[in-house]
Protein backbone atom coordinates (compact mmCIF):
# COMPACT_ATOMS: atom_id res chain seq x y z
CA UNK A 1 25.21 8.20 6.73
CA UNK A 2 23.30 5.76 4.80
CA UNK A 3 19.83 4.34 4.48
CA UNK A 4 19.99 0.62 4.97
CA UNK A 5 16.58 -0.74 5.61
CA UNK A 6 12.59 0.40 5.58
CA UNK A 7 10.45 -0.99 7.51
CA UNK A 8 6.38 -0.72 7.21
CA UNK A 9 3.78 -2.07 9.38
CA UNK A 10 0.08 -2.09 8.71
CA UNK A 11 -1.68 -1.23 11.93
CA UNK A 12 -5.40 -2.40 12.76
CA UNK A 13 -7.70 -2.28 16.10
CA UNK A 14 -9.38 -5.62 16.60
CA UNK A 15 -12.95 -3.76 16.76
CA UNK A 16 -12.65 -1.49 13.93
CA UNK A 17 -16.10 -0.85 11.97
CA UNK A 18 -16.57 -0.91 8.46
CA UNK A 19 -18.98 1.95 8.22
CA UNK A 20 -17.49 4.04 10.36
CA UNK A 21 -16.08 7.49 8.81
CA UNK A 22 -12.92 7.34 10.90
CA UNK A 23 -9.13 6.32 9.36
CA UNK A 24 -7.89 6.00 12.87
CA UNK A 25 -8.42 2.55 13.14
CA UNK A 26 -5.99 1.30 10.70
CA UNK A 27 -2.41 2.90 10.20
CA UNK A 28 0.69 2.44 7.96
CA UNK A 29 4.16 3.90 9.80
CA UNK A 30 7.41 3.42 8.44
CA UNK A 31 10.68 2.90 10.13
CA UNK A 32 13.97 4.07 8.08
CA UNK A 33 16.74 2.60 9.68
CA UNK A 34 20.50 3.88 8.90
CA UNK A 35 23.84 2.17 8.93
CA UNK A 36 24.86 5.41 11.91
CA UNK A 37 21.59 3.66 14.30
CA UNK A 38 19.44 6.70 13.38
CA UNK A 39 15.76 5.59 12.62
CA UNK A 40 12.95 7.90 11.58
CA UNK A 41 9.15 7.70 11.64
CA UNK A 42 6.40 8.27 9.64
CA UNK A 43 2.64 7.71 8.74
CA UNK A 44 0.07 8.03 5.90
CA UNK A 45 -3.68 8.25 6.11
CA UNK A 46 -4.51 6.01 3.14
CA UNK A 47 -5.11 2.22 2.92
CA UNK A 48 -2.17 0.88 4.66
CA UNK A 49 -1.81 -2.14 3.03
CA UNK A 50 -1.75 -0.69 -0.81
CA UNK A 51 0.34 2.00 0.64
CA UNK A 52 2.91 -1.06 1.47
CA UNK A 53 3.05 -2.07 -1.44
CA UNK A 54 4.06 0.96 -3.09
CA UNK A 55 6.64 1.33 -0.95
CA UNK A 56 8.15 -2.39 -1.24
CA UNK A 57 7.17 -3.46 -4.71
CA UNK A 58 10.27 -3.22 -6.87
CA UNK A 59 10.46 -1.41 -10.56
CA UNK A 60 11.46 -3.06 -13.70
CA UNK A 61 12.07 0.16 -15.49
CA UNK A 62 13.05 3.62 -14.80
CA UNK A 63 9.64 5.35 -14.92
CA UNK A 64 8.02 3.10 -12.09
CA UNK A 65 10.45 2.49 -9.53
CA UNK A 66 10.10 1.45 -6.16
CA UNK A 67 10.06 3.92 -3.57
CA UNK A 68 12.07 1.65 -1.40
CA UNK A 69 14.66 0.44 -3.24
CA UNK A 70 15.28 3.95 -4.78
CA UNK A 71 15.85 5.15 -1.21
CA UNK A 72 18.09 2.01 0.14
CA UNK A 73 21.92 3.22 0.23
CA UNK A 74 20.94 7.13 -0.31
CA UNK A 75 21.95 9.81 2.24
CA UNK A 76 18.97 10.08 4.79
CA UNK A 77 19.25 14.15 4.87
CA UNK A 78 19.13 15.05 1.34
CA UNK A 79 15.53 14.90 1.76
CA UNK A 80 14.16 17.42 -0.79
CA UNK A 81 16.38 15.62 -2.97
CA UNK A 82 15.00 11.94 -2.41
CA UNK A 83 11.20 13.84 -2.73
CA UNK A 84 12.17 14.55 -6.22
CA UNK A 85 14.63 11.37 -6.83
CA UNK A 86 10.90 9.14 -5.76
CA UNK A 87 8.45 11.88 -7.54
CA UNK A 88 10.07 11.24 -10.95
CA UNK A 89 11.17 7.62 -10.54
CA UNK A 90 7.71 6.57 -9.76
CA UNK A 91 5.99 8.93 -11.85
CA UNK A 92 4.13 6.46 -13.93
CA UNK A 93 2.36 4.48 -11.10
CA UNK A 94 2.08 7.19 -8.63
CA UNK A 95 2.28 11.07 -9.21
CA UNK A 96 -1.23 11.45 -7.69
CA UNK A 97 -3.25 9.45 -4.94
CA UNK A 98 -1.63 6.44 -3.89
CA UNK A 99 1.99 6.84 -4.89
CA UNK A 100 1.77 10.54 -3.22
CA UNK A 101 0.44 9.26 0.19
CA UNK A 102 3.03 6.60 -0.34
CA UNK A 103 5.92 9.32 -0.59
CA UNK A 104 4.71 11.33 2.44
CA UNK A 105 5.25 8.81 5.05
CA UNK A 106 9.04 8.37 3.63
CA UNK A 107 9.43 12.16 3.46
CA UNK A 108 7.80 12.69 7.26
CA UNK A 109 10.36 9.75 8.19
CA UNK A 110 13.34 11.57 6.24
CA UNK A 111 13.02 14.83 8.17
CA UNK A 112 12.58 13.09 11.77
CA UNK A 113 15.73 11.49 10.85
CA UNK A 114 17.43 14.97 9.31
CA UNK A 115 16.22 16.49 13.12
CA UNK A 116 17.92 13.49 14.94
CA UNK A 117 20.94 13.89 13.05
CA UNK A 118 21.19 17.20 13.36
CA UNK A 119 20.31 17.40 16.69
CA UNK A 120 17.03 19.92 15.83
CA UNK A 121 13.32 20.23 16.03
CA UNK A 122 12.08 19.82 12.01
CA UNK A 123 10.53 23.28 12.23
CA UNK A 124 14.17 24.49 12.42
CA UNK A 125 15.48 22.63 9.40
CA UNK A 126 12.08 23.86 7.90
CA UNK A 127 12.95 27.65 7.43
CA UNK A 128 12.10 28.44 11.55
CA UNK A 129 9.26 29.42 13.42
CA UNK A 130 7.04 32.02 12.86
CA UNK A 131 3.95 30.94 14.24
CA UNK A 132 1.95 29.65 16.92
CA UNK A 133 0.96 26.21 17.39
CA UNK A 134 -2.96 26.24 18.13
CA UNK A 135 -4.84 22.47 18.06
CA UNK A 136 -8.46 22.61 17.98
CA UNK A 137 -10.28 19.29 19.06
CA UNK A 138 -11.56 16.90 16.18
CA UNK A 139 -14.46 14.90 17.03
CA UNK A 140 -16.23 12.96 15.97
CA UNK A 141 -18.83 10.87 17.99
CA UNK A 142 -19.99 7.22 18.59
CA UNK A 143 -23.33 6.93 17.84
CA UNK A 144 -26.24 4.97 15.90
CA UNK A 145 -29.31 6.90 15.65
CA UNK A 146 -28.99 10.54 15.42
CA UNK A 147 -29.83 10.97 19.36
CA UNK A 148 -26.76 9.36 20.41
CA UNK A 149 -24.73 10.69 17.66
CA UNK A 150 -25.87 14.33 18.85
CA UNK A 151 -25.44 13.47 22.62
CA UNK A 152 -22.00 11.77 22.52
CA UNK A 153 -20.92 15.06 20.00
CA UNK A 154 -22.74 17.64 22.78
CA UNK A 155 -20.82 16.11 25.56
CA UNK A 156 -17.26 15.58 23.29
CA UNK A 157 -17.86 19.85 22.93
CA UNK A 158 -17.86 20.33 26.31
CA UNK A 159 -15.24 17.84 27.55
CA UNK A 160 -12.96 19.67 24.84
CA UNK A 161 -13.52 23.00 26.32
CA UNK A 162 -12.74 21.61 29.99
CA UNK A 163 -9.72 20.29 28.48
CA UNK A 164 -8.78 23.55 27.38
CA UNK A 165 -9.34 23.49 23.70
CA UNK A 166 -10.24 26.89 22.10
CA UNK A 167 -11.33 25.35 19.14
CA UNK A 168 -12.95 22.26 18.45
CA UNK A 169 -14.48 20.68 14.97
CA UNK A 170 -17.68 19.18 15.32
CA UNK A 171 -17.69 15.87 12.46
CA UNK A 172 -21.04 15.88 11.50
CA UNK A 173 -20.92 12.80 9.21
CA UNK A 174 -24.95 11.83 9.16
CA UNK A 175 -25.50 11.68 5.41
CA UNK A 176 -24.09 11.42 2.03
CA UNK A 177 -21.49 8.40 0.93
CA UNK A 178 -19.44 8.67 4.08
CA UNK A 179 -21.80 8.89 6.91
CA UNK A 180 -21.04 7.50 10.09
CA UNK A 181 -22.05 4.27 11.30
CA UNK A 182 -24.59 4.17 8.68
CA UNK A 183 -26.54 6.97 9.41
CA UNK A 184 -28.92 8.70 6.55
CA UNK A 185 -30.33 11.56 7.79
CA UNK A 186 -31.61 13.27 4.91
CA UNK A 187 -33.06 16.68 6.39
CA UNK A 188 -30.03 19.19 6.81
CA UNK A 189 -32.02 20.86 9.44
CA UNK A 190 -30.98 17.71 11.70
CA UNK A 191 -27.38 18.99 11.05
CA UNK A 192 -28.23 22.98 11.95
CA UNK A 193 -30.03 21.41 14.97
CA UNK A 194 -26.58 19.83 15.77
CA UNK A 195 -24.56 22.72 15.01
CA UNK A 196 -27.09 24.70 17.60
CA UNK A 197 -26.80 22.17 20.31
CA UNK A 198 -23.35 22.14 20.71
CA UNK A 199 -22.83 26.30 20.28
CA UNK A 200 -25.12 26.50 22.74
CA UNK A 201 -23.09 23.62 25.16
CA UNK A 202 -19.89 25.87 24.62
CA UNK A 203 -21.08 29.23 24.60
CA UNK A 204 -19.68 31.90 22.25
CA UNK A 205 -16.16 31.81 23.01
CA UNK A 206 -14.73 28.82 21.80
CA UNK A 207 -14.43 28.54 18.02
CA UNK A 208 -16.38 26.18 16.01
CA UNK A 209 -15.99 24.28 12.77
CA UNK A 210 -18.08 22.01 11.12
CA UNK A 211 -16.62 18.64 9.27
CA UNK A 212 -19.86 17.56 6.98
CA UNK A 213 -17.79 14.60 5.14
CA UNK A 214 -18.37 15.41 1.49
CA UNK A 215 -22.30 15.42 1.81
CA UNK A 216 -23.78 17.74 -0.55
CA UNK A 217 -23.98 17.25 -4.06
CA UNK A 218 -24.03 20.45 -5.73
CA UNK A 219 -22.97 24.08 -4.69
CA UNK A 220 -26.92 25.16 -4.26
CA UNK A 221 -27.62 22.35 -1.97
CA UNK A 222 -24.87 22.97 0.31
CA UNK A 223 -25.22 27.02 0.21
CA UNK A 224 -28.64 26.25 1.44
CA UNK A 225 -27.69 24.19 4.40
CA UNK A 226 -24.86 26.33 5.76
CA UNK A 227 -27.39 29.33 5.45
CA UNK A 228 -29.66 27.20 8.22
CA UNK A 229 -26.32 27.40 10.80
CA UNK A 230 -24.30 30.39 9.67
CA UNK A 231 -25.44 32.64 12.54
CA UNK A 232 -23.65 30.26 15.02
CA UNK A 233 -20.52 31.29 14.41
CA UNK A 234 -18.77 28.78 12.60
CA UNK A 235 -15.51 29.35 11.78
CA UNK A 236 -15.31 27.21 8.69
CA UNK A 237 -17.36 24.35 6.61
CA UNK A 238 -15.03 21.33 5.76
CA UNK A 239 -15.73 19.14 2.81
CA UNK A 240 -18.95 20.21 2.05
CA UNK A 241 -18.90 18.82 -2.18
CA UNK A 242 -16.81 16.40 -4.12
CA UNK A 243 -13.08 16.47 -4.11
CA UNK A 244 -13.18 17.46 -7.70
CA UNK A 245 -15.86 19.81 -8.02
CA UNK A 246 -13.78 23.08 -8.72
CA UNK A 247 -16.31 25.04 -10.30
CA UNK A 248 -18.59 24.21 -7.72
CA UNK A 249 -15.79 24.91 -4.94
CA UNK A 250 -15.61 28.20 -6.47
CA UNK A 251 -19.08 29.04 -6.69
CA UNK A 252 -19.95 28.43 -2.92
CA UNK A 253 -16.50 30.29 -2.00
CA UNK A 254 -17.81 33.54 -3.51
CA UNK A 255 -21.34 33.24 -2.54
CA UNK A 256 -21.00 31.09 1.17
CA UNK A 257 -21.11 33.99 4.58
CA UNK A 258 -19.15 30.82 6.36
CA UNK A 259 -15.30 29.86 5.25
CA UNK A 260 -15.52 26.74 2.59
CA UNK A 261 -12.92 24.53 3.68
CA UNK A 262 -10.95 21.46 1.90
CA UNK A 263 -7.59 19.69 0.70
CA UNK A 264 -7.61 16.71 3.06
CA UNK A 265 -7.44 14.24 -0.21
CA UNK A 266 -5.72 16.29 -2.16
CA UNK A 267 -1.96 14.84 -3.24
CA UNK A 268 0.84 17.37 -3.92
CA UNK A 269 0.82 21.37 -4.45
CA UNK A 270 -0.44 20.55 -7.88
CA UNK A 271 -3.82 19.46 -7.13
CA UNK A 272 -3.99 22.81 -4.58
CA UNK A 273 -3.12 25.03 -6.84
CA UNK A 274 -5.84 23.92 -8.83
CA UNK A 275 -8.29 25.04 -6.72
CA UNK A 276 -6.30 28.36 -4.98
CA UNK A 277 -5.72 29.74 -8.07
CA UNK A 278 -9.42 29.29 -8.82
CA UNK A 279 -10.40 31.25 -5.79
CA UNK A 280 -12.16 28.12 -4.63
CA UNK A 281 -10.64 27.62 -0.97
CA UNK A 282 -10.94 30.17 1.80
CA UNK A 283 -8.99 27.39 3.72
CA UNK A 284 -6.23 24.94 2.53
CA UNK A 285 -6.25 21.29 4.26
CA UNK A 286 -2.87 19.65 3.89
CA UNK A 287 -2.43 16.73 5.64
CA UNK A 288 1.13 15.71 5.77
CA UNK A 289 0.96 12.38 4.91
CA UNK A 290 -1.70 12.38 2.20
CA UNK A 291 0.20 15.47 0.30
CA UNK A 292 3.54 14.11 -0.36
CA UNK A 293 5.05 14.62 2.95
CA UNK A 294 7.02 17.71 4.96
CA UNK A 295 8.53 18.71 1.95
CA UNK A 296 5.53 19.55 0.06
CA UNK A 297 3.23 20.18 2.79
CA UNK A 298 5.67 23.24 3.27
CA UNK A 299 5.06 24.15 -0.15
CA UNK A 300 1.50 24.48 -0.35
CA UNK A 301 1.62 26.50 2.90
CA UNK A 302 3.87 29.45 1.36
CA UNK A 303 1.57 28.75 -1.81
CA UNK A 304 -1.69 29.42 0.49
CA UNK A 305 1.04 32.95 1.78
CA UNK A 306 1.42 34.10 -1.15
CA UNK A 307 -2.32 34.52 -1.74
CA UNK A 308 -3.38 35.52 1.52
CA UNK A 309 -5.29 32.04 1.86
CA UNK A 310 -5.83 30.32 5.57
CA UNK A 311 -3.75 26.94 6.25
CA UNK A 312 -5.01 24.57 8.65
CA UNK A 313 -3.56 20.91 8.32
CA UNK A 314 -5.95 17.86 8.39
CA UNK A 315 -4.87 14.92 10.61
CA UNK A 316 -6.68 12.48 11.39
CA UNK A 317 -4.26 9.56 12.60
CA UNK A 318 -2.10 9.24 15.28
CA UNK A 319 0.26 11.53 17.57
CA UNK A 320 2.65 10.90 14.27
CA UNK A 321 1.10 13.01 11.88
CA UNK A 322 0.01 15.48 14.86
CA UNK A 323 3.47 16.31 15.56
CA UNK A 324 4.23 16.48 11.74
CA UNK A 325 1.55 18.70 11.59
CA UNK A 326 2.61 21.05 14.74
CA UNK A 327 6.00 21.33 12.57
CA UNK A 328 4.13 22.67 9.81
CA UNK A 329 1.90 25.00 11.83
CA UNK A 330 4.96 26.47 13.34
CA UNK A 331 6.82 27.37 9.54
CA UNK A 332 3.06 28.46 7.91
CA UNK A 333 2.93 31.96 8.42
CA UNK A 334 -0.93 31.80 7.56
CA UNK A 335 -1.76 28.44 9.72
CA UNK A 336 -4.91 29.32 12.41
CA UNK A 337 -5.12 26.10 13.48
CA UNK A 338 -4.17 22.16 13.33
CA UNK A 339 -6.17 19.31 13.60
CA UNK A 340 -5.81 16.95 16.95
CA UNK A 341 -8.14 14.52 17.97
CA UNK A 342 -7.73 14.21 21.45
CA UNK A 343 -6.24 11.14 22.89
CA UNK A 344 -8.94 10.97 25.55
CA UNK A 345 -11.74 11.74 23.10
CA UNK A 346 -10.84 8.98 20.41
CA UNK A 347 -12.44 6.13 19.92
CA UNK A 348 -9.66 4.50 18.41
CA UNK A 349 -7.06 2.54 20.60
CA UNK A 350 -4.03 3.19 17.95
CA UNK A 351 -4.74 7.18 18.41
CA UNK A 352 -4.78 6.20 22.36
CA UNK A 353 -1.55 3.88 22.79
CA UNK A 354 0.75 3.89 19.41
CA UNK A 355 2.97 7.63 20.97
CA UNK A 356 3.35 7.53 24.39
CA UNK A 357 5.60 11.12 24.21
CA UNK A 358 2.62 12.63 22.37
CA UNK A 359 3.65 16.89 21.80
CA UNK A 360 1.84 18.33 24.85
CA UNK A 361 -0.87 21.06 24.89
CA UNK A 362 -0.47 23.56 26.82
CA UNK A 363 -3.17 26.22 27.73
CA UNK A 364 -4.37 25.89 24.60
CA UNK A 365 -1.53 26.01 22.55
CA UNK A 366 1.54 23.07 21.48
CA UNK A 367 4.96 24.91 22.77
CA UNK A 368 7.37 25.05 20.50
CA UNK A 369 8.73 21.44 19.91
CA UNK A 370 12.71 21.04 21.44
CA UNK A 371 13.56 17.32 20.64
CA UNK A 372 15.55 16.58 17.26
CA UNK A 373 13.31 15.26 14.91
CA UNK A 374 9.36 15.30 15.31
CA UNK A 375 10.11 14.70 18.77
CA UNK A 376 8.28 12.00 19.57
CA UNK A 377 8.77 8.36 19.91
CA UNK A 378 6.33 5.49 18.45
CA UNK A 379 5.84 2.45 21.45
CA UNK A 380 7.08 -0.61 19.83
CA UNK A 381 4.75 -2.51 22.36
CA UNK A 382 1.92 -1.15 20.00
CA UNK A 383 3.42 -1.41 16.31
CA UNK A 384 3.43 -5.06 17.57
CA UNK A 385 0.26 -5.49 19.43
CA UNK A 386 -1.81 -3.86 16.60
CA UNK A 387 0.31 -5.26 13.03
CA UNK A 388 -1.50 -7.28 10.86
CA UNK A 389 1.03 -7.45 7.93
């Protein structure tokens, strides 16, 4: 079996929002097509159209190839293989950022095809299950003064818990350089108030996280805030200081009563090891597109084994990622939880309409998945209502 052609489609909703702190309106999935009629799918959570052109542009020497044309004729389930075959052939325009998230829709398309070939579920291929699949619901609320935005989140809490959600993540994106529709809410007692409200909405059984969006700008400043909500229970703070503020990851680790959670940015195990091995997670992030794919998604998570560090995968796309994701959770023997924003909860209309076989939750939990592949199928009704190149 061959590859013959790659396809990529940026996706956009019609009514997507420039200030809004949500990736799920716009999308890049790939289809690789084989000469045996096998395709595969796959999707990155970076700007789709750069992320195009990483993957068409061609090389013109051998240390910045293209990822497509270094994949066109190759065997489709020599997948590690092809992750190291596009790592080094592209090493001097990606290797980090772009070029990684580039790589990890390819790789998330090269196992689904590996499953369908095979005729197996990726977490089999993956080294088999040894965990259970547990989705807690992301939201992350409409909103334009910080009334609605606490209302809409209060009521998304609740809905997720009648849904049958035992977790949920409460985006509380009201200040700092990605806030939400604008908002600037400067006093983080607004955001303990939050936090309070919706504890209160769920009671004390469901498990709570808190998303703050990269808010704080020091270790002090953030220590302070989650001091004001760490008596509701909260299961772990996500993003609370700049991607690359290790020492300052570390610091808050050590001294923070409340887990300090990140990695949703960060491209390959390289950049994670960074921080585990500085003590500066209590939680690891990968999201399976952003981090170079199945393939090294799978390596961070026996990384984060190894020393005794939490997994929980960001997603924040489409049913796509999800099920890449519920793969994961199912091979990470230290994986609580994966992210899943809930079809009926999203805002966006690609999260709603793009997988119409999303996985299924199930009391709570994703059964195992049975179909070859990710096991889910992309509506080609949507790739064409929503392209835009």
């Amino acid at each position: 079996m061959k590859i013959t052609a790659i396809e990529c489609f940026v996706l956009l909703v019609p009514d997507y929002r420039a200030d809004a702190c949500s990736s799920a309106q716009d999308n890049l999935v790939v289809k690789i097509h084989t000469d045996e009629g096998l395709v595969g799918i796959g999707e990155t959570d970076t700007n789709p159209w750069v992320a195009k052109a990483m993957i068409e542009a061609p090389g013109t020497h051998i240390m910045g190839l293209g990822l497509k044309e270094m994949l066109i004729g190759a065997d489709p389930t020599d997948v590690e293989g092809l992750w190291e075959r596009m790592y080094r052939g592209s090493a001097m325009t990606g290797r980090r950022g772009l070029g990684i998230c580039a790589m990890g829709a390819l790789d998330m398309a090269l196992w689904d095809l590996k499953g369908k070939a095979e005729n197996k579920p990726c977490w089999q291929l993956l080294g088999g299950a040894v965990n259970t699949i547990t989705p807690y619901a992301s939201l992350l609320p409409d909103g334009n003064t910080l009334e609605e935005y606490t209302k809409v989140l209060v009521h998304r809490a609740v809905e997720a818990k009648r849904l049958g959600f035992k977790a949920a993540k409460l985006e509380i994106c009201i200040k700092g350089p990605y806030s939400h529709n604008s908002l600037q809410i400067p006093d983080d007692r607004e955001i303990a108030r939050i936090v309070r409200a919706c504890r209160e909405a769920v009671g004390p059984s469901m498990t709570l996280m808190v998303d703050v969006a990269y808010c704080w700008q020091d270790w002090k400043e953030a220590l302070r805030a989650i001091e004001m909500f760490a008596e509701d229970d909260i299961y772990f703070i996500e993003t609370p200081l700049p991607s690359d503020d290790y020492e300052g990851y570390a610091k808050l680790v050590k001294a923070s009563a409340v887990r300090v959670a990140a990695g949703e940015w960060l491209n390959s195990r390289f950049e994670f090891l960074e921080l585990m091995d500085r003590d500066a997670l209590d939680v690891v992030q990968p999201d399976v597109g952003r981090v170079g794919g199945l393939t090294e998604a799978r390596r961070v998570a026996l990384h984060a084994r190894d020393r005794g560090i939490v997994v929980v995968p960001h997603c924040w796309k489409s049913a796509i990622g999800i099920a890449a994701s519920a793969h994961l959770a199912a091979i990470a023997p230290t994986c609580s939880y994966i992210e899943f924003l809930p079809h009926g909860l999203s805002d966006s209309r690609l999260r709603r309409e793009l997988v119409p076989d999303e996985l299924p939750v199930v009391d709570g939990v994703i059964p195992l998945p049975t179909k070859p592949g990710l096991g889910i199928t992309v509506s080609d009704a949507a790739l064409k209502a929503f392209k835009v190149a």
